[in-house]
N, C-alpha and C. Protein backbone atom coordinates (compact mmCIF):
# COMPACT_ATOMS: atom_id res chain seq x y z
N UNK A 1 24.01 -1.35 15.48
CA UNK A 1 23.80 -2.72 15.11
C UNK A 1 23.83 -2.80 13.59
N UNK A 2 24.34 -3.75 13.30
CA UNK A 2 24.53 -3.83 11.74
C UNK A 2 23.46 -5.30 11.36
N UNK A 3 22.33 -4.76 9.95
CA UNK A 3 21.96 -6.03 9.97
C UNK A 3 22.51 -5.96 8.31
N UNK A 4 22.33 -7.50 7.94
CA UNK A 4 22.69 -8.22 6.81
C UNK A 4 21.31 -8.08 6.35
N UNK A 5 20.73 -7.78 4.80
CA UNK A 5 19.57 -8.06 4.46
C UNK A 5 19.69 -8.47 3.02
N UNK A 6 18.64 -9.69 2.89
CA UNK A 6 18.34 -10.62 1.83
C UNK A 6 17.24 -10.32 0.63
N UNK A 7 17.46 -9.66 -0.36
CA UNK A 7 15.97 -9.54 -0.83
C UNK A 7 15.53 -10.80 -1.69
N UNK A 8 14.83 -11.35 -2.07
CA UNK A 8 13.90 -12.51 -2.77
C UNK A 8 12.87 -12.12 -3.93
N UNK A 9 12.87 -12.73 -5.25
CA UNK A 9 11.70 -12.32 -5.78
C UNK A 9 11.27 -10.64 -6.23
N UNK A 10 10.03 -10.40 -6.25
CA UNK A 10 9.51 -8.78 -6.28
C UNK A 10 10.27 -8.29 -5.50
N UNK A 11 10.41 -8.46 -4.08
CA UNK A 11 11.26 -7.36 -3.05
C UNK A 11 12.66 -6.95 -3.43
N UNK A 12 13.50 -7.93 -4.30
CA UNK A 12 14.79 -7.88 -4.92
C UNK A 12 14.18 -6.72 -6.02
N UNK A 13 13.83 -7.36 -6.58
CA UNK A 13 12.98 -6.10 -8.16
C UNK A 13 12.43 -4.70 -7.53
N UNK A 14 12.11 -4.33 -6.66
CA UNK A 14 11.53 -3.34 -6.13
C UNK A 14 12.87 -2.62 -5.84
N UNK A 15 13.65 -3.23 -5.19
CA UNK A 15 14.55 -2.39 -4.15
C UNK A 15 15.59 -2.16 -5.24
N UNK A 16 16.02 -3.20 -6.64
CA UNK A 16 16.68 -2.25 -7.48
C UNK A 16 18.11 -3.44 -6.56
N UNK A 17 18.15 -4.42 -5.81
CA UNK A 17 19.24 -4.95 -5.05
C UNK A 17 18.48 -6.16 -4.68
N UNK A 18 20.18 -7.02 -4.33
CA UNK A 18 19.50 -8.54 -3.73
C UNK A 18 19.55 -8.77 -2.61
N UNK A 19 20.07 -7.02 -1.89
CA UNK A 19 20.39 -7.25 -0.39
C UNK A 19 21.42 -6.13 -0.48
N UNK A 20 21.99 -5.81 1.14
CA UNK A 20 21.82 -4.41 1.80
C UNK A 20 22.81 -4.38 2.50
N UNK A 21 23.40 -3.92 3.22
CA UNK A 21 23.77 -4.23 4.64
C UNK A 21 23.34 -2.78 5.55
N UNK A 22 22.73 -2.39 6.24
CA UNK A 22 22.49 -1.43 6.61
C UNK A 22 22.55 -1.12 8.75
N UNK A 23 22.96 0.05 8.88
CA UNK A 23 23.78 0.05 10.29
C UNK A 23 22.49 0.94 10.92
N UNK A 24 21.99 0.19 12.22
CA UNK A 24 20.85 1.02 13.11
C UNK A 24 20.84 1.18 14.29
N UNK A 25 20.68 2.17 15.03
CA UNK A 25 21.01 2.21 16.38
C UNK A 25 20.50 1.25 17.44
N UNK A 26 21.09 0.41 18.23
CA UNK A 26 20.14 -0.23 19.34
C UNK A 26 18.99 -0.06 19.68
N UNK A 27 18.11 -1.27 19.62
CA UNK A 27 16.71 -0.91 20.20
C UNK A 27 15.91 -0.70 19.22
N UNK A 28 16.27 -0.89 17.58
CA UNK A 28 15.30 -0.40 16.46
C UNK A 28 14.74 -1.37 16.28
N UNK A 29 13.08 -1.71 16.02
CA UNK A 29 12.61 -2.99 15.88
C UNK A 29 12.38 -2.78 14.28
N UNK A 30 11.74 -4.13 14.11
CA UNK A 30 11.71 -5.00 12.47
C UNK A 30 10.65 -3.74 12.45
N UNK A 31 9.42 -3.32 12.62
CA UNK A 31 8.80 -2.22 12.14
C UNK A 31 9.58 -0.83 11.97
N UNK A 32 10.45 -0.22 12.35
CA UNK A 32 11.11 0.69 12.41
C UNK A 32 12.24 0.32 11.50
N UNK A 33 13.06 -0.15 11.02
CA UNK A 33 13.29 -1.15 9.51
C UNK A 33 12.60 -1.39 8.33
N UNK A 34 11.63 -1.90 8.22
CA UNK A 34 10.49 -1.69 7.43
C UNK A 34 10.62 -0.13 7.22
N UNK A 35 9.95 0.48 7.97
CA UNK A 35 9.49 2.29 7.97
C UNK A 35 11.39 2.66 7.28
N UNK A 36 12.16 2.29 7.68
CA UNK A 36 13.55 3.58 6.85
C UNK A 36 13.81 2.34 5.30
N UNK A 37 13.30 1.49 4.92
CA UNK A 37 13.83 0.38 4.23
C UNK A 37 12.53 1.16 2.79
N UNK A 38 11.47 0.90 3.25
CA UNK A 38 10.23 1.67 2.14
C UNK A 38 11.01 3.51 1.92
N UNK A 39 11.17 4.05 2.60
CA UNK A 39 11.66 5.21 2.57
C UNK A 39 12.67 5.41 1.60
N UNK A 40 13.82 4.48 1.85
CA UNK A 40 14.74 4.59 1.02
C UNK A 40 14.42 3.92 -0.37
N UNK A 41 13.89 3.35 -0.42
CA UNK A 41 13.33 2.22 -1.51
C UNK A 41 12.14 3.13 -2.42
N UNK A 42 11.34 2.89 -1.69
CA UNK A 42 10.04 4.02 -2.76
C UNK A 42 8.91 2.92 -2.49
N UNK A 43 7.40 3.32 -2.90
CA UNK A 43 6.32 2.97 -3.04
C UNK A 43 6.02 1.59 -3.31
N UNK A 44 6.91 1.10 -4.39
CA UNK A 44 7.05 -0.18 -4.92
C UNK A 44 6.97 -1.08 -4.24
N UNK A 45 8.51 -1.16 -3.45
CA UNK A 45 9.04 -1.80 -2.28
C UNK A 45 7.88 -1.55 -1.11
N UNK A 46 7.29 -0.67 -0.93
CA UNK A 46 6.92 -0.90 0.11
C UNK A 46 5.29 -1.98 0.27
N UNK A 47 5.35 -1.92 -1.38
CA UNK A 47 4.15 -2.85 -1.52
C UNK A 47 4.06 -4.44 -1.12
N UNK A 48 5.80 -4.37 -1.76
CA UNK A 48 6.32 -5.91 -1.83
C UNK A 48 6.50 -6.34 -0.77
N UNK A 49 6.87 -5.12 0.32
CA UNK A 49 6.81 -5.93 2.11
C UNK A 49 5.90 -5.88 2.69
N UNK A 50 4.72 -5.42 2.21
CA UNK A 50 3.13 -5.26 3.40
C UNK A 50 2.73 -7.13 2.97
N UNK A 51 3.60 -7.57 1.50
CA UNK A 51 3.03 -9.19 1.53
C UNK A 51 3.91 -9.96 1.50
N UNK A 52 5.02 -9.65 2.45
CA UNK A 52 6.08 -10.65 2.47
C UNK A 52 6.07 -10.83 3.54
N UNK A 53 7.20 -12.01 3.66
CA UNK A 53 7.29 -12.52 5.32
C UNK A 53 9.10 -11.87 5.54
N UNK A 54 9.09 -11.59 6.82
CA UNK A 54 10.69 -11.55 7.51
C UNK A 54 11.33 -12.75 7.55
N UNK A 55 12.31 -12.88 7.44
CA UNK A 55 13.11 -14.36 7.70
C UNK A 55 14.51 -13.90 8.42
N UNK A 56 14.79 -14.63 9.43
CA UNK A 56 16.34 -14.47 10.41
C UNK A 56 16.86 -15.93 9.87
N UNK A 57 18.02 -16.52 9.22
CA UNK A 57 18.12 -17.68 8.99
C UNK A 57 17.37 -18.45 8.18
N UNK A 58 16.31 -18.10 7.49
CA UNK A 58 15.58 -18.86 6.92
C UNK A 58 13.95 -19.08 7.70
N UNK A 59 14.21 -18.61 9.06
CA UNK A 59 13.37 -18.66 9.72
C UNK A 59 12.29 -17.75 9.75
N UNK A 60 10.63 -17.49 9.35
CA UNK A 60 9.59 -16.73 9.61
C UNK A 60 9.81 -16.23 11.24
N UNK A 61 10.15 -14.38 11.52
CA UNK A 61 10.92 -14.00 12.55
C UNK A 61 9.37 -13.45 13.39
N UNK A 62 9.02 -14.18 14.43
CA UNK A 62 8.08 -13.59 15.48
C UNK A 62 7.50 -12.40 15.77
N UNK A 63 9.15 -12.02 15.64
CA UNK A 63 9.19 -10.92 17.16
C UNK A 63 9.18 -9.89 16.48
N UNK A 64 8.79 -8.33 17.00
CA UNK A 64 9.32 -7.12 16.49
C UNK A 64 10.68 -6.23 16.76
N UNK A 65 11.04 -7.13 17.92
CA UNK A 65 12.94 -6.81 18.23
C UNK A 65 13.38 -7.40 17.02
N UNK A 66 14.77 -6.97 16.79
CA UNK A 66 15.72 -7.23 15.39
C UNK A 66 16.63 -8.15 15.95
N UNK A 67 17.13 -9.38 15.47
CA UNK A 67 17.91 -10.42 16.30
C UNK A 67 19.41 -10.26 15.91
N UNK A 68 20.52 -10.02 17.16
CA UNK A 68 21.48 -9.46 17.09
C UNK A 68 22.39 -10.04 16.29
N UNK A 69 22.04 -11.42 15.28
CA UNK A 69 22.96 -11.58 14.75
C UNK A 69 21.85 -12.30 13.79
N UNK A 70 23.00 -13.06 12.59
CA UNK A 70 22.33 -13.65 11.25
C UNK A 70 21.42 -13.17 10.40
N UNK A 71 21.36 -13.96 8.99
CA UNK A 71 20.86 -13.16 8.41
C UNK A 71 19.22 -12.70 7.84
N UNK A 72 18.96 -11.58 7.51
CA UNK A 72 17.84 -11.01 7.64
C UNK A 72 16.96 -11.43 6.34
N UNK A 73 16.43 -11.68 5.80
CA UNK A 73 15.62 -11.51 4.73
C UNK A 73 14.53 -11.52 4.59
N UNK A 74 13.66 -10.59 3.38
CA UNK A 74 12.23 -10.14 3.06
C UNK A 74 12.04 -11.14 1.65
N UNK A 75 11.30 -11.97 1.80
CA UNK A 75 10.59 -13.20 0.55
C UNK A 75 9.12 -12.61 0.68
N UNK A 76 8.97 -12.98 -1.02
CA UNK A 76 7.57 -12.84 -1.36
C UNK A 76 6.80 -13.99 -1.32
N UNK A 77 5.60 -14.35 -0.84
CA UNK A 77 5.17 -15.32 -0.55
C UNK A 77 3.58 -14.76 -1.38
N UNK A 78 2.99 -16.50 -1.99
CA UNK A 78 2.10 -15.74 -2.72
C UNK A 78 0.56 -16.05 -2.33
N UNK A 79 -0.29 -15.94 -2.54
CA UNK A 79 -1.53 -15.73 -1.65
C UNK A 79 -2.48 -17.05 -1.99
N UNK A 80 -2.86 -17.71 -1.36
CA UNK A 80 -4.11 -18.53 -1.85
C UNK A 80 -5.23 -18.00 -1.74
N UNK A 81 -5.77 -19.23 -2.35
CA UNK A 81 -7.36 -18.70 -2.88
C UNK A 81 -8.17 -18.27 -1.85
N UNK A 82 -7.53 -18.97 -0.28
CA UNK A 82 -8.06 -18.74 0.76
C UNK A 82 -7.92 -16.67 1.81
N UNK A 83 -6.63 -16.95 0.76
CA UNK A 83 -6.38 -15.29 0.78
C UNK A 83 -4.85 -15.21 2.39
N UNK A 84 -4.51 -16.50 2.56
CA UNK A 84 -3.20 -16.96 3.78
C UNK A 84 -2.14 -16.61 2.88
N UNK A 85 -1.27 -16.74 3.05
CA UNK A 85 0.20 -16.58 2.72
C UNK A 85 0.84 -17.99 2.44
N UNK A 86 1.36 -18.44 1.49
CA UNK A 86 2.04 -19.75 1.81
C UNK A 86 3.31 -19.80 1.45
């Protein structure tokens, strides 16, 4: 499976790129992505995705399956006072 990936913000600055395209075998979920994406990336990056959101389309992505098509992206979203994500 081939996904398209978007970086945004810090996650763009971390990864050194504004996006990816990277090829994974069937059946790999968004956590198992994450785990080879910090790997290849380094410490930094992996900071910038424990506080970002996933996006498929623009869309905040549910699920931990990877959706077989469109595109992927990691945005930094920044914290309120309440300590939520917005």
């Amino acid at each position: 499976m081939t996904v398209n990936l978007r970086y945004f913000a810090a996650v763009a600055e971390a990864a050194g790129t504004r996006g990816e395209t990277v090829e994974l075998p069937a059946g790999t979920t968004a956590g198992d992505l994450q785990d080879a994406l910090n790997a290849r990336h380094g410490e930094a990056f992996a900071r910038q995705l424990a506080v970002s959101a996933f996006l498929v389309d623009g869309v905040r992505w549910p699920g931990e399956g990877l959706p077989s098509s469109g595109w992927c992206a990691w945005t930094c979203f920044r914290r309120s006072r309440a300590g939520d994500l917005e």
